[in-house]
Protein backbone atom coordinates (compact mmCIF):
# COMPACT_ATOMS: atom_id res chain seq x y z
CA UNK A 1 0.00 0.00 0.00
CA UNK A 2 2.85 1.97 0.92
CA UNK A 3 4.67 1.35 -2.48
CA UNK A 4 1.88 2.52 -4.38
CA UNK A 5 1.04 6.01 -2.63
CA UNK A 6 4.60 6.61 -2.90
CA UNK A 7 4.51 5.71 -6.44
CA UNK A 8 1.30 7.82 -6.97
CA UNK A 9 2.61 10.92 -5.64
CA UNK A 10 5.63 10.37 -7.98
CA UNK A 11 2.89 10.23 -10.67
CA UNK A 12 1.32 13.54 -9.68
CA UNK A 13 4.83 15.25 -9.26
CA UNK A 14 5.80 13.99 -12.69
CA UNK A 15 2.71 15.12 -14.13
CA UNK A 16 2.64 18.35 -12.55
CA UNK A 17 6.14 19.13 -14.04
CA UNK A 18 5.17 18.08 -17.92
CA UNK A 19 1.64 20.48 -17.43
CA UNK A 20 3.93 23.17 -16.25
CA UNK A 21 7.25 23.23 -18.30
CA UNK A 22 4.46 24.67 -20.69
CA UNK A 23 4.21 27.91 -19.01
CA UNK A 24 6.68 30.39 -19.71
CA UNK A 25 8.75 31.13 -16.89
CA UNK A 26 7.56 27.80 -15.15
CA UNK A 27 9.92 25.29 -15.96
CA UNK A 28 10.85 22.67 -12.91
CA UNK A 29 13.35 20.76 -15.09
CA UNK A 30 15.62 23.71 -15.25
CA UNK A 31 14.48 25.56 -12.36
CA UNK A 32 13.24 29.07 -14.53
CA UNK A 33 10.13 29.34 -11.73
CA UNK A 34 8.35 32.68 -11.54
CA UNK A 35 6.13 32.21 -8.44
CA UNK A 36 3.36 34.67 -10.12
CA UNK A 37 2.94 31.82 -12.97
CA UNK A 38 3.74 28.65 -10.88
CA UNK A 39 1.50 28.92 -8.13
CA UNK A 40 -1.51 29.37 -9.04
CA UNK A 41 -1.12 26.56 -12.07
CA UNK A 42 0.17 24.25 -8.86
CA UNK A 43 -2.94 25.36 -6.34
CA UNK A 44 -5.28 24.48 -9.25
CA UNK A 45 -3.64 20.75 -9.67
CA UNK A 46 -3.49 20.45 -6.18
CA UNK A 47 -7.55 21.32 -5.56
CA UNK A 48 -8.36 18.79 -8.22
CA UNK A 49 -6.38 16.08 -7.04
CA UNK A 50 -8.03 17.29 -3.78
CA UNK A 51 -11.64 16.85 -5.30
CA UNK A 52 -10.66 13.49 -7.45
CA UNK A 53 -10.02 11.78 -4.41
CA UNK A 54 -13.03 13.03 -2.37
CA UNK A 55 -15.07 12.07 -5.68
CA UNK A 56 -13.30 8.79 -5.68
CA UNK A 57 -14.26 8.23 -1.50
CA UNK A 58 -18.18 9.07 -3.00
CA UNK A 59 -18.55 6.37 -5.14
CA UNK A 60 -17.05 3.70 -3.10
CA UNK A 61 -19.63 4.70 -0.26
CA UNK A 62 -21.58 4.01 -2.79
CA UNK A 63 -20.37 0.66 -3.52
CA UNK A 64 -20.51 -0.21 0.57
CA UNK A 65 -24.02 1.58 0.47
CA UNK A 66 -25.33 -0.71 -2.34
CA UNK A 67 -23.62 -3.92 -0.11
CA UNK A 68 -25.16 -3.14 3.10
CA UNK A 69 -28.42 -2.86 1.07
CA UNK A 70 -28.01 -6.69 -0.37
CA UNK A 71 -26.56 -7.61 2.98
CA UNK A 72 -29.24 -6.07 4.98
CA UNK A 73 -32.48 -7.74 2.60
CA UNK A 74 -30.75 -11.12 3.09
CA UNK A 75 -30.40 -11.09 6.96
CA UNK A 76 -34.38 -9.58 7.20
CA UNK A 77 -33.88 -5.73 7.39
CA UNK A 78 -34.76 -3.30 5.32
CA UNK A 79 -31.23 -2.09 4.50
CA UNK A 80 -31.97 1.07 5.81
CA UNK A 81 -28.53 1.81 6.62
CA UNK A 82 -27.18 1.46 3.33
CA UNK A 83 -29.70 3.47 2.04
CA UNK A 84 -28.69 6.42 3.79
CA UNK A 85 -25.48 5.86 2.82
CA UNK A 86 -26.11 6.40 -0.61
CA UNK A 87 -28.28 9.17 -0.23
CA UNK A 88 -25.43 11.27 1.37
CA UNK A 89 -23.01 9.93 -0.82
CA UNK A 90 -24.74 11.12 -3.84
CA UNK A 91 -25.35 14.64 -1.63
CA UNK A 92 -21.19 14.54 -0.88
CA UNK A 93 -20.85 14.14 -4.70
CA UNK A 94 -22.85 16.94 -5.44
CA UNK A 95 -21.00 19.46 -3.37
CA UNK A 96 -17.75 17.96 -4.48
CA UNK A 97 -18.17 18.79 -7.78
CA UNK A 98 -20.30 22.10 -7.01
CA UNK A 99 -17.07 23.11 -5.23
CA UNK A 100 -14.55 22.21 -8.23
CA UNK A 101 -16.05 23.86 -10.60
CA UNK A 102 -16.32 27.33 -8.22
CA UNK A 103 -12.71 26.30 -7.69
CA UNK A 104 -12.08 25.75 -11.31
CA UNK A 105 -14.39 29.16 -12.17
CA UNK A 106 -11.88 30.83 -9.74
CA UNK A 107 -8.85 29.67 -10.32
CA UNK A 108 -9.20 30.58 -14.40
CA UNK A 109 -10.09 33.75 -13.17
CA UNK A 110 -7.07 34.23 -10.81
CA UNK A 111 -4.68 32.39 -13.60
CA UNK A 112 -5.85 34.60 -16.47
């Protein structure tokens, strides 16, 4: 588990530096950084990695929600539990990508 977060976050690093050698006066590989054109690209790949992830915890709550569901019907219940869980996993969703795109809406603004 350990490998692969490390090798994730070498991913993201990686990635970040071949969207941003783009930008004039951004360029990791040979350290030309201008902070005024570098930050606010790197805040906006941070928030969506940010909002990837929390859209990524959403649908696997809805994975366990759809489980308890089956899981509750078999034992007798009503799967009640795993209903809710759906519910305000589809309502966490919402916001999640409510808020990126204010975020994204912002950030273009900021960014030019």
């Amino acid at each position: 588990m350990l490998n692969f977060l490390l090798s994730l976050l070498v991913q993201t690093v990686y990635a970040q530096s071949l969207i941003t050698d783009g930008i004039p006066g951004c360029t990791f590989s040979t350290g030309d950084i201008d902070p005024g054109l570098c930050i606010p690209s790197f805040i906006a790949h941070v928030i969506q990695f940010i909002f990837a992830f929390a859209g990524s915890i959403c649908v696997i709550m809805i994975i366990f929600g759809g489980y308890e569901i089956v899981t509750g019907n078999l034992a007798g219940g009503g799967g009640d539990a795993g209903k809710t869980r759906i519910q305000w996993a589809i309502i966490g969703f919402i916001l999640a990508a409510t808020s990126f795109f204010i975020m994204d809406f912002i950030i273009a603004a900021i960014a030019g």
